[in-house]
Protein backbone atom coordinates (compact mmCIF):
# COMPACT_ATOMS: atom_id res chain seq x y z
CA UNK A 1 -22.51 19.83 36.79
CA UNK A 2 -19.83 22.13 38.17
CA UNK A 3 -16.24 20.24 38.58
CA UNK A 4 -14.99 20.13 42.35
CA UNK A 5 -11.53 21.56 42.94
CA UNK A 6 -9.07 19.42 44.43
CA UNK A 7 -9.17 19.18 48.37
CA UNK A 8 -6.12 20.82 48.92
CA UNK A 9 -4.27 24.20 46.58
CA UNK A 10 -0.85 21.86 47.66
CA UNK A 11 0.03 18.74 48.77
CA UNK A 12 1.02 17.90 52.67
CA UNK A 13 4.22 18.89 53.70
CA UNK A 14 6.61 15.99 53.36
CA UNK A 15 4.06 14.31 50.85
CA UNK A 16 5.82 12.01 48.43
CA UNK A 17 6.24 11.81 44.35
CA UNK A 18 3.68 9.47 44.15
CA UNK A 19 1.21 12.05 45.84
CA UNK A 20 2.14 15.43 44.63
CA UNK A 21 1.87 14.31 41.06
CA UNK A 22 -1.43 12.84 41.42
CA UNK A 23 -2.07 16.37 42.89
CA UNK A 24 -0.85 18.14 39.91
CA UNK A 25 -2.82 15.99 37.71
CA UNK A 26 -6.02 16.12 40.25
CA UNK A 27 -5.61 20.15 39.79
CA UNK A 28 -4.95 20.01 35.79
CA UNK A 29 -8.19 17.94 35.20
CA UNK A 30 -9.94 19.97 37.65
CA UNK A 31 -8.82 23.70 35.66
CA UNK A 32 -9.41 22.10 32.24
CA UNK A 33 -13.07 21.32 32.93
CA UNK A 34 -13.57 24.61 34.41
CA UNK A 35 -12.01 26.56 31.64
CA UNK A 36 -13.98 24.57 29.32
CA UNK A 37 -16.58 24.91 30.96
CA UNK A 38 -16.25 29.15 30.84
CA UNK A 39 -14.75 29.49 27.78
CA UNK A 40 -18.66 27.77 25.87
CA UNK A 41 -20.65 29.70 28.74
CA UNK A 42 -18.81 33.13 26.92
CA UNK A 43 -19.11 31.41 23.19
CA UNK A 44 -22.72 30.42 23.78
CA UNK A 45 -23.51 34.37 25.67
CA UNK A 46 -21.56 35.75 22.36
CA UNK A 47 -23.28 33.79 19.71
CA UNK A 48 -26.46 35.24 21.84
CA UNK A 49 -25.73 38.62 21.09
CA UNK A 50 -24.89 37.90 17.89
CA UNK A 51 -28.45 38.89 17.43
CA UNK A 52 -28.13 42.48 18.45
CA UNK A 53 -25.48 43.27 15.96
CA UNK A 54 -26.86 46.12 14.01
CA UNK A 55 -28.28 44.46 10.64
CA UNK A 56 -29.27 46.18 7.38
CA UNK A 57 -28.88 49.67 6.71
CA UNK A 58 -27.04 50.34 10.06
CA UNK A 59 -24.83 47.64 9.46
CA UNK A 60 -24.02 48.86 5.90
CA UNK A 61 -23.04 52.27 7.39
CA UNK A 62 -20.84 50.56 9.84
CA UNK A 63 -19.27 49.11 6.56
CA UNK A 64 -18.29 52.17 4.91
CA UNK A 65 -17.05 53.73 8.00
CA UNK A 66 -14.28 50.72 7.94
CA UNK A 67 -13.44 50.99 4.21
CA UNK A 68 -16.04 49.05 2.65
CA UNK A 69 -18.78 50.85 0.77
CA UNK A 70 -20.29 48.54 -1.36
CA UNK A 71 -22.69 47.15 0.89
CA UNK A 72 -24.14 50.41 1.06
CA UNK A 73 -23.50 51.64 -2.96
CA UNK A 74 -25.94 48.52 -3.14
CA UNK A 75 -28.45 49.51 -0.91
CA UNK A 76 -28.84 53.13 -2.29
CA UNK A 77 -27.92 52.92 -6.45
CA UNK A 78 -28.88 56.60 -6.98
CA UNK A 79 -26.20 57.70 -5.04
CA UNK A 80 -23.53 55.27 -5.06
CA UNK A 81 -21.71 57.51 -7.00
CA UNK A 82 -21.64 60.00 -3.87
CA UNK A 83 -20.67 57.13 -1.47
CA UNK A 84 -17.28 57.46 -0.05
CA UNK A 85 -15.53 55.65 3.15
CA UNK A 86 -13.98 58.88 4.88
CA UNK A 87 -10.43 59.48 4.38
CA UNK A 88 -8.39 58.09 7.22
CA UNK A 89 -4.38 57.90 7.77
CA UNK A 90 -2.12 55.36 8.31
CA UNK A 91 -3.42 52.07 9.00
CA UNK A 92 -6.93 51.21 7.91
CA UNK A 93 -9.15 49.99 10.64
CA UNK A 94 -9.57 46.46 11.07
CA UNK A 95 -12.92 44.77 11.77
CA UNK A 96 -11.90 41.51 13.02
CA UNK A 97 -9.84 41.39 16.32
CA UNK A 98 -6.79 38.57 16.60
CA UNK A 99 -5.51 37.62 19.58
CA UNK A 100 -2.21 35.26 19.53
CA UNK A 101 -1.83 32.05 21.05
CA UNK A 102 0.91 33.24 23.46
CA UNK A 103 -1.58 36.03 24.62
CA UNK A 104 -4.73 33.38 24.65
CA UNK A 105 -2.52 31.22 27.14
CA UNK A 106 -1.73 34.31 29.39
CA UNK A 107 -5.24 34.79 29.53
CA UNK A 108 -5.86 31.37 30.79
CA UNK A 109 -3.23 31.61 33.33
CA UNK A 110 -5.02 34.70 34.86
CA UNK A 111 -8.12 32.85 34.86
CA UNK A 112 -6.42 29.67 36.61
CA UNK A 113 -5.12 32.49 39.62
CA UNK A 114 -9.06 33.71 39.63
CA UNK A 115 -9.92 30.38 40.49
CA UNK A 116 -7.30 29.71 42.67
CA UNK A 117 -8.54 32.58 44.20
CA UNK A 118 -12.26 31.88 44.72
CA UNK A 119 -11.44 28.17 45.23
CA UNK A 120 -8.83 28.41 48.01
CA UNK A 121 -8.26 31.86 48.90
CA UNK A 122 -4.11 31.54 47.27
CA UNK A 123 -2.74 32.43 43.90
CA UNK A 124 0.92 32.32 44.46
CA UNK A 125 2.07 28.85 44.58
CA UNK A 126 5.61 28.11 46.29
CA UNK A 127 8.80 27.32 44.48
CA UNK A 128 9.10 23.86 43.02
CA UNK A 129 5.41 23.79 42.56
CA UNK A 130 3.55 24.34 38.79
CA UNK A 131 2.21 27.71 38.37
CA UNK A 132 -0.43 29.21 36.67
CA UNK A 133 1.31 29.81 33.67
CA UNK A 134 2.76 25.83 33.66
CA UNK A 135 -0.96 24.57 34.24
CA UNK A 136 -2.30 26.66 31.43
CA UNK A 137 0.24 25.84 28.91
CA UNK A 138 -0.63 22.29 29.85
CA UNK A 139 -4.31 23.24 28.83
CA UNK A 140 -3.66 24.87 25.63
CA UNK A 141 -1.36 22.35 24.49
CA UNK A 142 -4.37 19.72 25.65
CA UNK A 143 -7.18 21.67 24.04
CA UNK A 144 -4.94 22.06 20.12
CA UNK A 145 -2.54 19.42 20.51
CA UNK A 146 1.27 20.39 20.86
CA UNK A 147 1.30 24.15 19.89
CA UNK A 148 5.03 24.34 20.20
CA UNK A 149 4.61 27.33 22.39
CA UNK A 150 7.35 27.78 25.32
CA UNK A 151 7.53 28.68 28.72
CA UNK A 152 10.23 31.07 28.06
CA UNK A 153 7.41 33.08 25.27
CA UNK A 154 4.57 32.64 27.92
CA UNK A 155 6.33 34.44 30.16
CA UNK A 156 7.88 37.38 28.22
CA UNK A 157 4.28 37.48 27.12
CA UNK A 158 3.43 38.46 30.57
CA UNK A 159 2.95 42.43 30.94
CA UNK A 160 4.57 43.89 33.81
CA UNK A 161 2.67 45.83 36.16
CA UNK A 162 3.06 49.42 36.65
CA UNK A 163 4.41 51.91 33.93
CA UNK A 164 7.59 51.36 32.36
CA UNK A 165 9.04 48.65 34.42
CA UNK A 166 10.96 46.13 32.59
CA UNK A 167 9.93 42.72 32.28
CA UNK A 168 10.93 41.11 35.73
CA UNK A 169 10.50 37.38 33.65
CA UNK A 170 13.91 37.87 31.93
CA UNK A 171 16.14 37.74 35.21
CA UNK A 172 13.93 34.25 36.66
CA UNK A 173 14.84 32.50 32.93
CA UNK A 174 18.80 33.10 33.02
């Protein structure tokens, strides 16, 4: 069952407290499910593929190109001796990849404009209003409880468009 969207991206002109809270949390309910609801579509589609990772022998080279040849001195005991990872410099490769909770929430905050976008045909909402960046903070604080994460840190998380341009978030927080 897909969630409905709320009937309007704001409320009424003029509308009172009373009505542009129940709004806000109409909309909040409405981007949680949805997010949810994409984020185990992508878990379930990953855990899919999951089967085509490369398994045995391939996946043993893939080991020692990263560092780790054991897998494959295993696999091949005459010539473990002649098994070497290739020299790299600096910084070894890593494997896994880590993505922070600042960036995660910046990531839900472009998803919440996407929908905004499909939903209603608007992303930027006016001044006074809770953006994107408010609603998913909201969410992530919602989905692992309070994260201690800021507004201020969602924001200078936030990369600028363009090259070189300095973060425009610093001059809206003073």
């Amino acid at each position: 069952m897909k969630p409905m969207p709320p009937e309007f991206f704001r409320p009424k002109k003029g509308a009172s407290l009373k009505t542009q809270r129940a709004n806000n949390d109409a909309m909040l309910d409405w981007l949680d499910l949805e997010l949810e609801q994409q984020t185990s579509r992508e878990l379930s589609d990953a855990s899919a593929n999951w089967r085509l990772m490369p398994l045995g022998e391939d996946y043993d080279i893939l080991l020692a190109r990263h560092g780790k040849p054991e897998k494959l001195r295993e696999r091949y005991p005459k010539f473990a001796d002649c098994i070497q990872s290739p020299k790299r410099r600096g910084k070894p490769p890593q494997l896994r990849y880590s993505i922070s909770s600042v960036k995660f929430v910046v990531g839900l905050a472009k998803r919440i404009r996407k929908l905004w976008r499909d939903n209603y045909g608007l992303v930027v909402r006016k001044r006074g209003e809770k953006t994107a960046e408010q609603f998913a903070l909201d969410i992530y604080n919602g989905w692992v409880g309070n994260s201690g994460l800021t507004m201020r840190a969602v924001l200078a998380a936030k990369k600028p468009s363009g090259k070189r341009k300095s973060s425009r978030t610093n001059s809206r927080l003073k």
